[in-house]
Protein backbone atom coordinates (compact mmCIF):
# COMPACT_ATOMS: atom_id res chain seq x y z
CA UNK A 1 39.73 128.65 34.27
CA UNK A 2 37.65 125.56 33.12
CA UNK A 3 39.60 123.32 35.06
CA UNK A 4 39.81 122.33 38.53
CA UNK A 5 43.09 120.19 40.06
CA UNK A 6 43.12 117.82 42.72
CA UNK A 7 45.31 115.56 44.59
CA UNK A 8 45.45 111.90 45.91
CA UNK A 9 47.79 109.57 46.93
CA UNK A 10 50.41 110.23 43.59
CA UNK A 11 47.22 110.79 41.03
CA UNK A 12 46.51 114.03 40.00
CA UNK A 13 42.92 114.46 38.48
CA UNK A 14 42.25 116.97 36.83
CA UNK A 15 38.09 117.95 35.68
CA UNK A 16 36.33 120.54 33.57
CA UNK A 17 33.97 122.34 35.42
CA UNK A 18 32.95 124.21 33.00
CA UNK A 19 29.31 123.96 31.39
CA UNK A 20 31.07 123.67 28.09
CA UNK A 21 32.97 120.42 26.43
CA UNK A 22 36.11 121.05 25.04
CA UNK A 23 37.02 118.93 22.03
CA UNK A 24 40.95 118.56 22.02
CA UNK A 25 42.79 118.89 25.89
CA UNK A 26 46.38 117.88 26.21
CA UNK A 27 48.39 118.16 29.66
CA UNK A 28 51.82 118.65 30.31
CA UNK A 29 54.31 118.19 32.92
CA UNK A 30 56.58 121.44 33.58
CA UNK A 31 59.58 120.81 33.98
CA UNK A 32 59.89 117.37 31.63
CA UNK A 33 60.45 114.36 33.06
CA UNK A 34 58.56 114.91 36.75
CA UNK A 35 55.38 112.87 35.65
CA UNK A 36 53.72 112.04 32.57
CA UNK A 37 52.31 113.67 29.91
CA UNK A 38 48.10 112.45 28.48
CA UNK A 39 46.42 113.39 25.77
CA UNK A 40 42.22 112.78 26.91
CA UNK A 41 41.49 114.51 23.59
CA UNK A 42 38.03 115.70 24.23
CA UNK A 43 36.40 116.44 27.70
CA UNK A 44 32.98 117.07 28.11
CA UNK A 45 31.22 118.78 31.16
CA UNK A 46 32.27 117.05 34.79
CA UNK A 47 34.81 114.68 32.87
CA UNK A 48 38.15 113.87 34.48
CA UNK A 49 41.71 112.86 33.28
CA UNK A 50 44.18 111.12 35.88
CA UNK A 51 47.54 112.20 35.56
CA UNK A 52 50.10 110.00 37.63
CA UNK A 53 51.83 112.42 39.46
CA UNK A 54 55.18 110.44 39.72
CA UNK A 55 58.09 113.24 41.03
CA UNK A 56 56.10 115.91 40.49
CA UNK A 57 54.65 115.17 44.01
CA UNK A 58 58.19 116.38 45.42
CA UNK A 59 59.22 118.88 43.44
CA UNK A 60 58.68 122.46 44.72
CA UNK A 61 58.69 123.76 40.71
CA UNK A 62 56.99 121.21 39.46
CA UNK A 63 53.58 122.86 37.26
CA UNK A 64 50.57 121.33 34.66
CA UNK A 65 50.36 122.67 31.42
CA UNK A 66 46.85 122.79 30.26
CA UNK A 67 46.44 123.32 26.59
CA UNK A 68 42.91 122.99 25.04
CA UNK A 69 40.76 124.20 22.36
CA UNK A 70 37.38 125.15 22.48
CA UNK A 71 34.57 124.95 19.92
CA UNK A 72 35.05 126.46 16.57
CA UNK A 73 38.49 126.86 16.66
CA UNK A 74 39.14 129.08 19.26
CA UNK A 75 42.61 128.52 21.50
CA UNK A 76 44.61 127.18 22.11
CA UNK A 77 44.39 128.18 25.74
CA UNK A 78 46.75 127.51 28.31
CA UNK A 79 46.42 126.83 31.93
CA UNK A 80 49.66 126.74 34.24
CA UNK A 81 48.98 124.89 37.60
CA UNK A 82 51.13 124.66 40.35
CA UNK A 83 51.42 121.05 41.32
C-alpha cells in the first residue's frame, strides 16, 4: 500500500510513501460520524494529509477508507486501515 498511518495526540496523518504522486486521494471515516472526512485531492511523493481523529480514537471498529486514483486513470483503489 502507498500509504503509511500514524498517530498523535487526536491527529491522524496519513503520507504516501510511494515514489509515485497520486492525483485525486479522498479519506473516509468507517463507521460515519467517528471523525471527519478530507478530500487532499492530489498527493505527491512524502506529502501528508491530517485527519482529526475525533471518536475514532476510542472506538475499537473504527477504520480509514483510502480511495485514490493513480495516473492515467487507473483505480480507484481502496485502502482499509484500522484506526
Amino acid at each position: 500500500m502507498p500509504f503509511k498511518l500514524e498517530e498523535s495526540s487526536g491527529v491522524l496523518l496519513l503520507t504516501n510513501t510511494s515514489d509515485e504522486a497520486l492525483p485525486w486521494v479522498r479519506v473516509d471515516c468507517a463507521p460515519g460520524g467517528l471523525c471527519s472526512s478530507i478530500a487532499p485531492g492530489a498527493m505527491g511523493p512524502g506529502e501528508s494529509a491530517t485527519v482529526y481523529a475525533g471518536k475514532a480514537k476510542h472506538s475499537p471498529t473504527a477504520a480509514l477508507m483510502v480511495t485514490w486514483l493513480r495516473h492515467g486513470g487507473d483505480g480507484p483503489y481502496i485502502w482499509r486501515a484500522v484506526v
